[in-house]
C-alpha atoms as a PDB file:
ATOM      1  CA  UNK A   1      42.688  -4.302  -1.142  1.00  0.00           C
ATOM      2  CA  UNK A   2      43.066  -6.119   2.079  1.00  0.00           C
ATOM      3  CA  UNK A   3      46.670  -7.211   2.694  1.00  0.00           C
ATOM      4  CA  UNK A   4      48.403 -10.813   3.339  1.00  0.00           C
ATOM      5  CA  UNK A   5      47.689 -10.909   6.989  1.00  0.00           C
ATOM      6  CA  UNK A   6      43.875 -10.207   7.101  1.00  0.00           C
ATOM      7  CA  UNK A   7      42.814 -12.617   3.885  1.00  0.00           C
ATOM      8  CA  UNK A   8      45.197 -15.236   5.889  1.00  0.00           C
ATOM      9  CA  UNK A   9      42.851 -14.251   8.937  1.00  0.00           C
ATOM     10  CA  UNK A  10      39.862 -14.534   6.822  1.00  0.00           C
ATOM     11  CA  UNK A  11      40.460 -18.144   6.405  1.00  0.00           C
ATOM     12  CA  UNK A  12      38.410 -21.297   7.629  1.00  0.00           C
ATOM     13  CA  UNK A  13      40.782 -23.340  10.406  1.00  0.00           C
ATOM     14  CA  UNK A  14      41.208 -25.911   7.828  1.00  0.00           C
ATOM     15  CA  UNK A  15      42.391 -23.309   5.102  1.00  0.00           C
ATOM     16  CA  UNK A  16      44.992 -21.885   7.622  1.00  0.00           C
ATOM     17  CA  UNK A  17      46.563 -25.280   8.113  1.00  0.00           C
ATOM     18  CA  UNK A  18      46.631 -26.129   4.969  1.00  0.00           C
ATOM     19  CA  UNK A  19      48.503 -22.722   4.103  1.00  0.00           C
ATOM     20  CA  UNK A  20      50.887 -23.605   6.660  1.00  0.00           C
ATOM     21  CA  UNK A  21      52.291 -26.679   5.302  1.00  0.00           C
ATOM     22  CA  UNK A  22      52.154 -25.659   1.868  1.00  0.00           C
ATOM     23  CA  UNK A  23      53.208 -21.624   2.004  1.00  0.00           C
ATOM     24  CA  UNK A  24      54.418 -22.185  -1.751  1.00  0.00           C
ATOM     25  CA  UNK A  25      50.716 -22.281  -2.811  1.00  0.00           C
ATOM     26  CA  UNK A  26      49.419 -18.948  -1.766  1.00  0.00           C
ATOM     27  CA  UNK A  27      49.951 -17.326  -5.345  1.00  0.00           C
ATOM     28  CA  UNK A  28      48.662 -20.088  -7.412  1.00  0.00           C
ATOM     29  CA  UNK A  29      45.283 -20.514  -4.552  1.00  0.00           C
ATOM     30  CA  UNK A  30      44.947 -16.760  -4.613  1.00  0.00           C
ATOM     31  CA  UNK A  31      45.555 -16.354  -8.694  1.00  0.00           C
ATOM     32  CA  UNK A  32      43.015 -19.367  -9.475  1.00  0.00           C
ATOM     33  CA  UNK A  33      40.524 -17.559  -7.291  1.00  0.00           C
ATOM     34  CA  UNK A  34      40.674 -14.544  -9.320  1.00  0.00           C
ATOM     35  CA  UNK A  35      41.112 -16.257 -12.953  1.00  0.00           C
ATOM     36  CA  UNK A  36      37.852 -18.034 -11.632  1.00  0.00           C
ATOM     37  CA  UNK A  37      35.569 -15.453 -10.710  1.00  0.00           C
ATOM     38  CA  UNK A  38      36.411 -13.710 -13.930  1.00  0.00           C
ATOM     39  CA  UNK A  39      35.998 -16.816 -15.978  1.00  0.00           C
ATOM     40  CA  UNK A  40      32.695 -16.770 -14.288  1.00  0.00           C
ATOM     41  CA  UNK A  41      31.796 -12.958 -14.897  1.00  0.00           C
ATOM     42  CA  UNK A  42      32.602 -13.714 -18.213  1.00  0.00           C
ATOM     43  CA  UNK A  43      30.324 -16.202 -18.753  1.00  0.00           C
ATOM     44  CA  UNK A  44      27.054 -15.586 -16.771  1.00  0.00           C
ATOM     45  CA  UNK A  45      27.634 -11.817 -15.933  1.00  0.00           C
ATOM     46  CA  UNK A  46      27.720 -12.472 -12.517  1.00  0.00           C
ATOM     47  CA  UNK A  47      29.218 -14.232  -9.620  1.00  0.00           C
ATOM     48  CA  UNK A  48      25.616 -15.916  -7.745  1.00  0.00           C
ATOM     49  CA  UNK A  49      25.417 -17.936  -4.912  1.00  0.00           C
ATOM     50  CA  UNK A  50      23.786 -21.738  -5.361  1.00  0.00           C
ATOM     51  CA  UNK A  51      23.117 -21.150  -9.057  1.00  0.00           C
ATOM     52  CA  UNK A  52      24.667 -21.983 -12.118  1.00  0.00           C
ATOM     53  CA  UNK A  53      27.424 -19.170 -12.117  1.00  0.00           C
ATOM     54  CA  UNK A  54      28.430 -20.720  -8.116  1.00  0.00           C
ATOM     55  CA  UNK A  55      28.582 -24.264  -9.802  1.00  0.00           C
ATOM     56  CA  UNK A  56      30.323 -23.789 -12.531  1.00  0.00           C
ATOM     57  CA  UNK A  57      32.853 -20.906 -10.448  1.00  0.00           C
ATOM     58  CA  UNK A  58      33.133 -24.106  -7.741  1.00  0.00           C
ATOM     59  CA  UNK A  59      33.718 -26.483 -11.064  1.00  0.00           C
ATOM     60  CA  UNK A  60      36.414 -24.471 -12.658  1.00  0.00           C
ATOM     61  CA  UNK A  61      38.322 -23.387  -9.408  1.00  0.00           C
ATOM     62  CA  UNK A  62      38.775 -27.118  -8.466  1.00  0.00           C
ATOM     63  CA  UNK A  63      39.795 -27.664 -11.682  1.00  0.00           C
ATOM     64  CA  UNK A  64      42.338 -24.812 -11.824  1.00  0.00           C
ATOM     65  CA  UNK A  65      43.639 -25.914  -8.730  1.00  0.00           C
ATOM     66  CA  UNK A  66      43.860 -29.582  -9.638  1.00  0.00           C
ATOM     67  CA  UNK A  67      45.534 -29.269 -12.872  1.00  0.00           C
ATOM     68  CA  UNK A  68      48.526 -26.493 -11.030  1.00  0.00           C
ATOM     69  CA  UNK A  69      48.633 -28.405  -7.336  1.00  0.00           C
ATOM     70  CA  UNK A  70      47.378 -31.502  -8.254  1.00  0.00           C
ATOM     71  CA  UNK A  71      44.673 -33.354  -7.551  1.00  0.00           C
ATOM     72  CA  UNK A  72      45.165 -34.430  -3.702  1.00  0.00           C
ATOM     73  CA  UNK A  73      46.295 -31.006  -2.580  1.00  0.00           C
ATOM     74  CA  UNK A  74      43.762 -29.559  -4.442  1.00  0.00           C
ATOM     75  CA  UNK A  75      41.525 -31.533  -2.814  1.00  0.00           C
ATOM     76  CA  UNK A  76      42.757 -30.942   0.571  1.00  0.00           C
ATOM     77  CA  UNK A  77      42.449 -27.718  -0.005  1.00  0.00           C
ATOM     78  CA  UNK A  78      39.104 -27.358  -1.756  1.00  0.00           C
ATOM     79  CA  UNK A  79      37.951 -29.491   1.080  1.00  0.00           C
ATOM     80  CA  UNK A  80      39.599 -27.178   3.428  1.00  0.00           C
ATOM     81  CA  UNK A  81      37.749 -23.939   2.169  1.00  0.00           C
ATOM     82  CA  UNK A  82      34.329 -25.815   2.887  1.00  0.00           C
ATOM     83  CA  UNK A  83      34.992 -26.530   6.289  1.00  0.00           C
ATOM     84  CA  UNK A  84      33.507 -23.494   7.763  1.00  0.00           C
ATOM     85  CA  UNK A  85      31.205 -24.825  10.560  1.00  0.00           C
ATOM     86  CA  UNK A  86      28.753 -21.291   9.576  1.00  0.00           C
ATOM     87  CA  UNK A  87      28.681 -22.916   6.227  1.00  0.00           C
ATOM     88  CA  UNK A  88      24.811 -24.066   5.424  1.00  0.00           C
ATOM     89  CA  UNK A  89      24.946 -27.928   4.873  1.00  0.00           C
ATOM     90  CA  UNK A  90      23.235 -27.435   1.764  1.00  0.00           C
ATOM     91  CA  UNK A  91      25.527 -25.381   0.203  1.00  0.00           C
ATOM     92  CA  UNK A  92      28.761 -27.372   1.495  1.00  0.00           C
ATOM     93  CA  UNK A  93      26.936 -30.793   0.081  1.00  0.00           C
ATOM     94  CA  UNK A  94      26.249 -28.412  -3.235  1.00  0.00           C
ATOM     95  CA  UNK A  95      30.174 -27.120  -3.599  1.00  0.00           C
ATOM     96  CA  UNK A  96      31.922 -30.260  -2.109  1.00  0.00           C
ATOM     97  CA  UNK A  97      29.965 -31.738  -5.341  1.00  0.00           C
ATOM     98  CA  UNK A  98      30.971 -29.600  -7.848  1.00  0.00           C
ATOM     99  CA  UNK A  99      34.918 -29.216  -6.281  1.00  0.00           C
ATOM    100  CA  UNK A 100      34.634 -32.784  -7.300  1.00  0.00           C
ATOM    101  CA  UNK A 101      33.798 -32.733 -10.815  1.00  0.00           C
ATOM    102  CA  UNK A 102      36.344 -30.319 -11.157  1.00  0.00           C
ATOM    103  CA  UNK A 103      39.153 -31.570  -9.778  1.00  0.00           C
ATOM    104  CA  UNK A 104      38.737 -34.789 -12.079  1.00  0.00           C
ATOM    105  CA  UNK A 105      38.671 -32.098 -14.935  1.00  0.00           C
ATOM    106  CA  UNK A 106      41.899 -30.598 -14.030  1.00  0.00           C
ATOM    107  CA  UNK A 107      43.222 -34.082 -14.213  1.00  0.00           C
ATOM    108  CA  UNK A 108      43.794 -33.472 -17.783  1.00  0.00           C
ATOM    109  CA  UNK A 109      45.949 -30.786 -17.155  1.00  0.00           C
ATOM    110  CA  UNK A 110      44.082 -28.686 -19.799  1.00  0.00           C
ATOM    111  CA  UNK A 111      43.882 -24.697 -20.835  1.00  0.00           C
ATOM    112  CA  UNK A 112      42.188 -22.529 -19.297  1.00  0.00           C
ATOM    113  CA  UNK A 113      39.665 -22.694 -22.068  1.00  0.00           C
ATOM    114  CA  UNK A 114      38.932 -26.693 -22.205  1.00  0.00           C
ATOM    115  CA  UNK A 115      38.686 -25.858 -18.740  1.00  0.00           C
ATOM    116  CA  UNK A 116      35.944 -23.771 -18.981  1.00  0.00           C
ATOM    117  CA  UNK A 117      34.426 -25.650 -21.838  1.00  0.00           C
ATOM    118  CA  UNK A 118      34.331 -28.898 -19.758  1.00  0.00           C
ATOM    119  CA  UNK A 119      32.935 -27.316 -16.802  1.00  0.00           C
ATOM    120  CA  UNK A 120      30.310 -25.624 -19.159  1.00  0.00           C
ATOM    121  CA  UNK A 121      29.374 -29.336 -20.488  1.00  0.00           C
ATOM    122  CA  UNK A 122      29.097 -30.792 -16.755  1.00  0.00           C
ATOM    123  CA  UNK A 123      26.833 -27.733 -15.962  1.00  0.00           C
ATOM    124  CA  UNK A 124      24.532 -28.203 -19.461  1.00  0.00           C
ATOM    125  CA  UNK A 125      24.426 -31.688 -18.425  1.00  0.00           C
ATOM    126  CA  UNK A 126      23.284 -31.587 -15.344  1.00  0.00           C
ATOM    127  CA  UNK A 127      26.381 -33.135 -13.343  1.00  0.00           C
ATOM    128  CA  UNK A 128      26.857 -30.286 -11.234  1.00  0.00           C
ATOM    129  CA  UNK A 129      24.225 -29.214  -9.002  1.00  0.00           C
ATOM    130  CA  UNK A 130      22.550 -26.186  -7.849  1.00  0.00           C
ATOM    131  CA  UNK A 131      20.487 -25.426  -5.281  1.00  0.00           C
ATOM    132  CA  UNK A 132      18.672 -22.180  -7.565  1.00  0.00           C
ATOM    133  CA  UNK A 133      16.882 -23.085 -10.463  1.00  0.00           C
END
């Protein structure tokens, strides 16, 4: 396990500032990350890149993150974590997309589960996108 100061290291620029003005968010950012990539284990046995399990991972992570900081920090910082200049402008069109669907989903300030269920729906009907078919 890598400790506080090397994941803060292994941030985009954007991330860091963000993190900076909002310290107080660290657990619930890092804790969403982790309920998310579970949630998404859970439900496609695997955690892809630019397929279904990415857009719906992307989906319910913005929507975690709306629903506990919401919806402008989370979008600051969903934003934020995208801003990597290394990061393919496919794939940052692809996840800005589905950050988006999901943090109007966390609106509701649902469980875990609607979460997951709503994020599930977007995904079956075709309102995220993916880049794998």
């Amino acid at each position: 396990m890598t400790n506080a100061y090397d994941q803060f290291q292994n941030l985009t620029d954007d991330e860091k500032i963000y993190i900076l003005k909002h310290p107080h968010h660290v657990s619930t950012i890092r804790d969403s990350k982790e309920i998310a990539f579970s949630e998404t284990k859970k439900k496609f046995g695997h955690n892809g890149r630019n397929d279904s399990s990415d857009a719906f991972r992307h989906c319910f992570w913005s929507a975690i993150l709306s629903r506990d900081l919401g919806y402008l920090n989370a979008m600051e910082f969903t934003t934020a974590h995208e801003s990597s200049p290394l990061n393919n402008a496919k794939e940052k069109e692809m996840d800005l997309h589905n950050n988006s669907i999901g943090l109007k989903i966390g609106q509701n300030k649902d469980a875990k589960s609607s979460i997951g269920e709503q994020c599930m729906a977007a995904l079956k009907d075709r309102k995220l996108k993916v880049i794998k078919k």
